[in-house]
PDB file of N, CA and C in Angstrom:
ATOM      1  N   UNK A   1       0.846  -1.197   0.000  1.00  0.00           N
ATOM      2  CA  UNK A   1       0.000   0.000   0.000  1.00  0.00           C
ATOM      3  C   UNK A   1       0.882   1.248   0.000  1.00  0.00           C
ATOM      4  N   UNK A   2       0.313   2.382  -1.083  1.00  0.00           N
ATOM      5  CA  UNK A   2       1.328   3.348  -1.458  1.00  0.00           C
ATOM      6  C   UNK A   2       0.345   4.328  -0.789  1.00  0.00           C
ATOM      7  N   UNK A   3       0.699   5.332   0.283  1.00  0.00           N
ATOM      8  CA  UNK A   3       0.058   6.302   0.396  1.00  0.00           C
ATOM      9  C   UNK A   3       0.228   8.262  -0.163  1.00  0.00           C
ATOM     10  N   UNK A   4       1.097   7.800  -0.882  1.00  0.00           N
ATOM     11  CA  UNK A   4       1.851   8.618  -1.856  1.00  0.00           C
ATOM     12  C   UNK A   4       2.759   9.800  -1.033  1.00  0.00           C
ATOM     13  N   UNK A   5       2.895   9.878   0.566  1.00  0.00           N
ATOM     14  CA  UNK A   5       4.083  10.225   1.325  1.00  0.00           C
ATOM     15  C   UNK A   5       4.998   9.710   0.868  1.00  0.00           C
ATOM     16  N   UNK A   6       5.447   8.654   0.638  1.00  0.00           N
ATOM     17  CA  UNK A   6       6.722   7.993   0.246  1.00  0.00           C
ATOM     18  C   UNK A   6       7.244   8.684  -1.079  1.00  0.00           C
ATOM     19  N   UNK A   7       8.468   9.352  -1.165  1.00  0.00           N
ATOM     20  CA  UNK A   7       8.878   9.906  -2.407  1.00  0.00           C
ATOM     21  C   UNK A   7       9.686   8.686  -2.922  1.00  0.00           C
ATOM     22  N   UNK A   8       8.610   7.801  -4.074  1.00  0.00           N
ATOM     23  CA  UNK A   8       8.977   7.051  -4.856  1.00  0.00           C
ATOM     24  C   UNK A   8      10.232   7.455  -6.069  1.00  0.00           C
ATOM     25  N   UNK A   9      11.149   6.953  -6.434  1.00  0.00           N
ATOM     26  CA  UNK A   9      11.749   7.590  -7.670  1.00  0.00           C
ATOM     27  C   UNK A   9      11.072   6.959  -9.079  1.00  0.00           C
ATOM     28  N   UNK A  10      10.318   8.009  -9.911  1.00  0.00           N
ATOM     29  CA  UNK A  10       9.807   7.053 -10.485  1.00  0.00           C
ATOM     30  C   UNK A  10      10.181   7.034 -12.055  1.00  0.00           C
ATOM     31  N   UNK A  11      10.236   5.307 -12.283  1.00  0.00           N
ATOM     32  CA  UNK A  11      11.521   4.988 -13.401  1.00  0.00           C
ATOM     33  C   UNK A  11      10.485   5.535 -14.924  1.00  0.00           C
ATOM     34  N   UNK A  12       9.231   5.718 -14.705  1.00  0.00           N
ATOM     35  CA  UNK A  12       8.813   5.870 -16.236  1.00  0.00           C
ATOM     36  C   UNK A  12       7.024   6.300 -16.091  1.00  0.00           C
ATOM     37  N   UNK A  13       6.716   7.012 -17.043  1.00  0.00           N
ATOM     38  CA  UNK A  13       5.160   7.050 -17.247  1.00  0.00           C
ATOM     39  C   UNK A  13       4.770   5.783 -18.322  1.00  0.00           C
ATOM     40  N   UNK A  14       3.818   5.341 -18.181  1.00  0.00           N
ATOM     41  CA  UNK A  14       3.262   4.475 -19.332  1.00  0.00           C
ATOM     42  C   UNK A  14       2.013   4.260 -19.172  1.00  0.00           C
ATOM     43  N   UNK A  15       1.008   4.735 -20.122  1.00  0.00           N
ATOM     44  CA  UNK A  15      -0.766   4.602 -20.205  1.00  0.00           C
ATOM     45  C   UNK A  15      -1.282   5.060 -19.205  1.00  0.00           C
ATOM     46  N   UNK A  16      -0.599   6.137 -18.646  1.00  0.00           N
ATOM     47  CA  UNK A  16      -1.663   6.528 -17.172  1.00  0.00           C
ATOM     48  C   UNK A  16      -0.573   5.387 -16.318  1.00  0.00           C
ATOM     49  N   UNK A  17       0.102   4.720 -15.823  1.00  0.00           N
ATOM     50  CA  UNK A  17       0.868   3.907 -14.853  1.00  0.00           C
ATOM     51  C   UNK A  17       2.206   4.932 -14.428  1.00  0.00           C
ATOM     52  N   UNK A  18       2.789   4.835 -13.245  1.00  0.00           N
ATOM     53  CA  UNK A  18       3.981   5.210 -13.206  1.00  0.00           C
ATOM     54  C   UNK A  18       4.963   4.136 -12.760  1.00  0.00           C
ATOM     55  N   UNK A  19       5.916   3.688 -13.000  1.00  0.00           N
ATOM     56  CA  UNK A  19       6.716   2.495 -12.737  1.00  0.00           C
ATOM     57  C   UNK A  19       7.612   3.628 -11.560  1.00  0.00           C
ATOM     58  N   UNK A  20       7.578   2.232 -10.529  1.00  0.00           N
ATOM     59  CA  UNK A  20       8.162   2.562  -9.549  1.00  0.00           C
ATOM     60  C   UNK A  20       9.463   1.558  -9.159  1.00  0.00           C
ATOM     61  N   UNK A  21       9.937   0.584 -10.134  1.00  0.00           N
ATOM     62  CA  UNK A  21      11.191  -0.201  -9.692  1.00  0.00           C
ATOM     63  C   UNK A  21      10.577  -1.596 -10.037  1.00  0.00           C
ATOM     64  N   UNK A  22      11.751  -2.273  -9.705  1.00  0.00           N
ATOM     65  CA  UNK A  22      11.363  -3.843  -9.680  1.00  0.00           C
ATOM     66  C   UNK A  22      10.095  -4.190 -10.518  1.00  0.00           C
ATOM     67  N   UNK A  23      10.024  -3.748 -12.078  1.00  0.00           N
ATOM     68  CA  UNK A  23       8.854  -4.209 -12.504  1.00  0.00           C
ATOM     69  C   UNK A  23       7.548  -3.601 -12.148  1.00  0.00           C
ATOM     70  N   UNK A  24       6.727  -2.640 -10.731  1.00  0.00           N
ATOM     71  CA  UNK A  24       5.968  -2.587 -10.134  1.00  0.00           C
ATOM     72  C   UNK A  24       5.626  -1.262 -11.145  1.00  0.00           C
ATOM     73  N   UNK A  25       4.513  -1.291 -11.126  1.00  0.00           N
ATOM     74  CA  UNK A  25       3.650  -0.106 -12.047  1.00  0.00           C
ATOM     75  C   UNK A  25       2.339   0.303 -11.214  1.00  0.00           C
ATOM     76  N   UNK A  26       1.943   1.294 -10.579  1.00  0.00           N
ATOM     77  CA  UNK A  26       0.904   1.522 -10.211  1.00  0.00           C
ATOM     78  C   UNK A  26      -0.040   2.678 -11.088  1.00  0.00           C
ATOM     79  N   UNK A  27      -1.371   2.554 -11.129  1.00  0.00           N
ATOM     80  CA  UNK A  27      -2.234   3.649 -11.496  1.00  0.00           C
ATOM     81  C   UNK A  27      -1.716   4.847 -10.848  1.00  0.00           C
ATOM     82  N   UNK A  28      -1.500   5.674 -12.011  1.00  0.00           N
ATOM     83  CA  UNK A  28      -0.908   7.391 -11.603  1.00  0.00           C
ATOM     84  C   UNK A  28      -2.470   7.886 -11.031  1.00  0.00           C
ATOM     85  N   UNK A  29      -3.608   7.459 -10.793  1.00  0.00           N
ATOM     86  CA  UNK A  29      -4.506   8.548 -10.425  1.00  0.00           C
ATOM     87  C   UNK A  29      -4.534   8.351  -8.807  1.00  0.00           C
ATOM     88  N   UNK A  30      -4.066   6.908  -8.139  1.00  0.00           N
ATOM     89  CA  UNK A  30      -3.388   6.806  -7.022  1.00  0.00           C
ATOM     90  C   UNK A  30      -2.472   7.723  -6.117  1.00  0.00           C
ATOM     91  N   UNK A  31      -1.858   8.368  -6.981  1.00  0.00           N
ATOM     92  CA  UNK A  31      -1.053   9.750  -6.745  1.00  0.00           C
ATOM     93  C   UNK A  31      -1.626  11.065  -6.745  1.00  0.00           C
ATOM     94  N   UNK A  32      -0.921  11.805  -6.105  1.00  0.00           N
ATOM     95  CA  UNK A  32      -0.861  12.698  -6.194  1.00  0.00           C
ATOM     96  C   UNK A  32       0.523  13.711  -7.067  1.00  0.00           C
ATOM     97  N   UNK A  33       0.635  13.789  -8.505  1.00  0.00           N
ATOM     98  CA  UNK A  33       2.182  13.440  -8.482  1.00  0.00           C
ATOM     99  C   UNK A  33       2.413  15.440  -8.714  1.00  0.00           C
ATOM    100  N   UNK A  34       3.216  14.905  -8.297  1.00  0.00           N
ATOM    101  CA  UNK A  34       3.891  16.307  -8.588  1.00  0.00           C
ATOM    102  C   UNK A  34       4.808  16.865  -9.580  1.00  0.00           C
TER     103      UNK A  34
END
């Protein structure tokens, strides 16, 4: 569970997803991104 406090580094955008490492892709509307 991402509560979007955690400053993820994030490796890429793709279709609305942001990849966050190790393969893991979450829905960007989950975020708040900045």
């Amino acid at each position: 569970f991402v509560d979007g406090s955690v400053p993820y580094r994030l490796l890429g955008r793709k279709d609305g997803y942001l990849g966050i490492g190790n393969n893991a892709w979450v829905k960007e509307e989950h975020f708040d991104v900045k």
